[in-house]
C-alpha atoms as a PDB file:
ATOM      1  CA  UNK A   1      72.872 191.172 261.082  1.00  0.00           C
ATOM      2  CA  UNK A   2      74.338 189.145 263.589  1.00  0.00           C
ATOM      3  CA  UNK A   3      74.275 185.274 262.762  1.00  0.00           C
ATOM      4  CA  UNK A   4      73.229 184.421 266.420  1.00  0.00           C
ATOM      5  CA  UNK A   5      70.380 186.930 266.209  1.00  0.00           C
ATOM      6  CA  UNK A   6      68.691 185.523 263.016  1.00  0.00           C
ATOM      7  CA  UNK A   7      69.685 181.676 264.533  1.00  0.00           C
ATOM      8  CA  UNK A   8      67.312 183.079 267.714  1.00  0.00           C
ATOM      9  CA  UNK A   9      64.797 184.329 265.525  1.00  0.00           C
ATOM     10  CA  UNK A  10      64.343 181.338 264.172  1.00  0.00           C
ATOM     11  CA  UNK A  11      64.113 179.515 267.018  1.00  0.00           C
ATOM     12  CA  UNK A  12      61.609 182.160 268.631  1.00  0.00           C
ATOM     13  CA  UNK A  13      59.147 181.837 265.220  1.00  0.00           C
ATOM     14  CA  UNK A  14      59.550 177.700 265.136  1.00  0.00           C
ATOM     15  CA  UNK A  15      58.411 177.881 269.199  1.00  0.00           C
ATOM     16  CA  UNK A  16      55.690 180.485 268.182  1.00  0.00           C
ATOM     17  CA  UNK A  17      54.623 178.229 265.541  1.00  0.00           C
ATOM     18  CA  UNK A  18      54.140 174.958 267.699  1.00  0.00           C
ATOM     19  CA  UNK A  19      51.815 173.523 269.540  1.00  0.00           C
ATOM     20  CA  UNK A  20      51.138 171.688 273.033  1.00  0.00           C
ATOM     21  CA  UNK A  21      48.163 170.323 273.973  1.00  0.00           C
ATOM     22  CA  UNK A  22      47.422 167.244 275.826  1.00  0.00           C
ATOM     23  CA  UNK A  23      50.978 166.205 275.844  1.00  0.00           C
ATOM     24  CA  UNK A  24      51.158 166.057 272.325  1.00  0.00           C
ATOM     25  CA  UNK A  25      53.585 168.453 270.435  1.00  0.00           C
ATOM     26  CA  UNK A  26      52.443 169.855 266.807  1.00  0.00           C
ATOM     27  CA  UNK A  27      55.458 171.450 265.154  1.00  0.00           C
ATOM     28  CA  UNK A  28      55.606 172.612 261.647  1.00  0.00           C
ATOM     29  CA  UNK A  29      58.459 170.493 260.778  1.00  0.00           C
ATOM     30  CA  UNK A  30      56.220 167.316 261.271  1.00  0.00           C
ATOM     31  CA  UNK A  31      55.547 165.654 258.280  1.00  0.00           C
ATOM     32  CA  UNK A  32      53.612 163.311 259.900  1.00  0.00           C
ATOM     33  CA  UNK A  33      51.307 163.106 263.244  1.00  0.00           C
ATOM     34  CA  UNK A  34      52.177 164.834 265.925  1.00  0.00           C
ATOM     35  CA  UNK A  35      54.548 163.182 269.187  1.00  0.00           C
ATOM     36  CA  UNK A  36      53.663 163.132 272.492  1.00  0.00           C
ATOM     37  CA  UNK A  37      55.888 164.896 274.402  1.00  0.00           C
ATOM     38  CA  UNK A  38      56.868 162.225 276.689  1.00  0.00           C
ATOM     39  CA  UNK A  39      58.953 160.710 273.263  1.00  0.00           C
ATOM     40  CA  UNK A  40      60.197 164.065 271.755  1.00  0.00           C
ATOM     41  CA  UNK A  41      63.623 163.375 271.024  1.00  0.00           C
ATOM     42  CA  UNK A  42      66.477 165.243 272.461  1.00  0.00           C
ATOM     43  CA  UNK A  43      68.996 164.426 269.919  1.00  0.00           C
ATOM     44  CA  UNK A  44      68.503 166.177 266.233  1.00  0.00           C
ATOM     45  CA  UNK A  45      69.437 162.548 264.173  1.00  0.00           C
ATOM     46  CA  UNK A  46      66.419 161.252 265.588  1.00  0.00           C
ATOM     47  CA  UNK A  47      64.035 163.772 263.945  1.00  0.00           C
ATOM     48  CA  UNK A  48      65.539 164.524 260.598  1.00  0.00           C
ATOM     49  CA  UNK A  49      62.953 166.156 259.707  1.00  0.00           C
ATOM     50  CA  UNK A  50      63.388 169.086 261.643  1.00  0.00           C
ATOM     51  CA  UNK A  51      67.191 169.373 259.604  1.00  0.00           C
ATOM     52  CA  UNK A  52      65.629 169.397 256.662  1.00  0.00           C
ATOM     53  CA  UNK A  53      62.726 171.950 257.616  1.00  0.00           C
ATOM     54  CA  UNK A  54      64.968 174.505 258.661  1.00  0.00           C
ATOM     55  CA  UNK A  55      67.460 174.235 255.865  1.00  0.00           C
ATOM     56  CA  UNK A  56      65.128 174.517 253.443  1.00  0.00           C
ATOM     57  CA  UNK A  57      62.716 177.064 254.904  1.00  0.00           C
ATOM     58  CA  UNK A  58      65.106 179.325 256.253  1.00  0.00           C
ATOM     59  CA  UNK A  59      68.591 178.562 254.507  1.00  0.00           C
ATOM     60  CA  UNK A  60      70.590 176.964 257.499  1.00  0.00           C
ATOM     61  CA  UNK A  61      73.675 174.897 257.517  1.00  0.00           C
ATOM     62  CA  UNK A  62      73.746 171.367 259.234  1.00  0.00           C
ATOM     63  CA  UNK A  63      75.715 173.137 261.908  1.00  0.00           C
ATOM     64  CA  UNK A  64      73.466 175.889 262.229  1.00  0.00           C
ATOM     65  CA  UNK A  65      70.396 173.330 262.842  1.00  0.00           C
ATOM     66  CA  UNK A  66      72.275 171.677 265.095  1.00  0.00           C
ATOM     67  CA  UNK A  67      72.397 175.368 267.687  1.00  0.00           C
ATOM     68  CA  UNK A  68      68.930 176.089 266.469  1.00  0.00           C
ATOM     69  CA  UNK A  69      67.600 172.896 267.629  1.00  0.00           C
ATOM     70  CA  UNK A  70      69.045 172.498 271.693  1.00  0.00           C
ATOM     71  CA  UNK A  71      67.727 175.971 271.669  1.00  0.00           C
ATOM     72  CA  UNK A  72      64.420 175.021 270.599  1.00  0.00           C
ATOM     73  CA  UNK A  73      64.380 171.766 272.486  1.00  0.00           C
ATOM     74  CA  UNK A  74      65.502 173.036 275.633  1.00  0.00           C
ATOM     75  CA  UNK A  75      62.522 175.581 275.719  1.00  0.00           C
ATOM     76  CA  UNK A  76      60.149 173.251 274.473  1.00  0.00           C
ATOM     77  CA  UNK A  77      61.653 170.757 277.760  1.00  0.00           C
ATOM     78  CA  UNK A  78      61.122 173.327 279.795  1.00  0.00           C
ATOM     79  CA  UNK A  79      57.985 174.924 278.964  1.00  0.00           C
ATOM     80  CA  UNK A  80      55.557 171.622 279.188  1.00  0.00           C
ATOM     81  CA  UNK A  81      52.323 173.640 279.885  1.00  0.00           C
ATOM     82  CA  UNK A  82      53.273 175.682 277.129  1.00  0.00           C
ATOM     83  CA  UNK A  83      50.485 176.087 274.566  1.00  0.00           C
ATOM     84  CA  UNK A  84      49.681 178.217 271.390  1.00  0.00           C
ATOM     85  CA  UNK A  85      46.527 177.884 269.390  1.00  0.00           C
ATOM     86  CA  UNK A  86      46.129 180.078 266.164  1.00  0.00           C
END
């Protein structure tokens, strides 16, 4: 399998798998209370967590979380009025 595919994948499941609603952002790589979108941060050192999610959960590399989250940021940015509810 192609390393970009499974990166996209994983960015694709980790969108699927968040949440927008009322400008606040529910992600499952939170491990606290959700941010309001107007303070999600663009840069990956300021939400280690996320680093640490993906790593562990799906076997990245600190590079690897790096691609995985501009991807995920940048459609997150761009999708504000996105929302998912299970």
């Amino acid at each position: 399998m192609n390393q970009t595919y499974y990166l996209d994948r994983v960015v694709n499941k980790l969108v699927s798998e968040t949440i927008i609603d009322g400008g606040k952002i529910f992600a499952p790589f939170f491990n606290h209370s959700p941010y309001f979108l107007s303070s999600f941060p663009r840069y990956l050192p300021s939400l280690p967590s996320f680093s640490e999610y993906v790593i562990k959960e799906y076997g990245l590399t600190e590079e690897e979380s790096e691609y995985v989250w501009e991807q995920y940021w940048d459609i997150i940015n761009n999708r504000p009025n996105y929302s998912k509810h299970p």
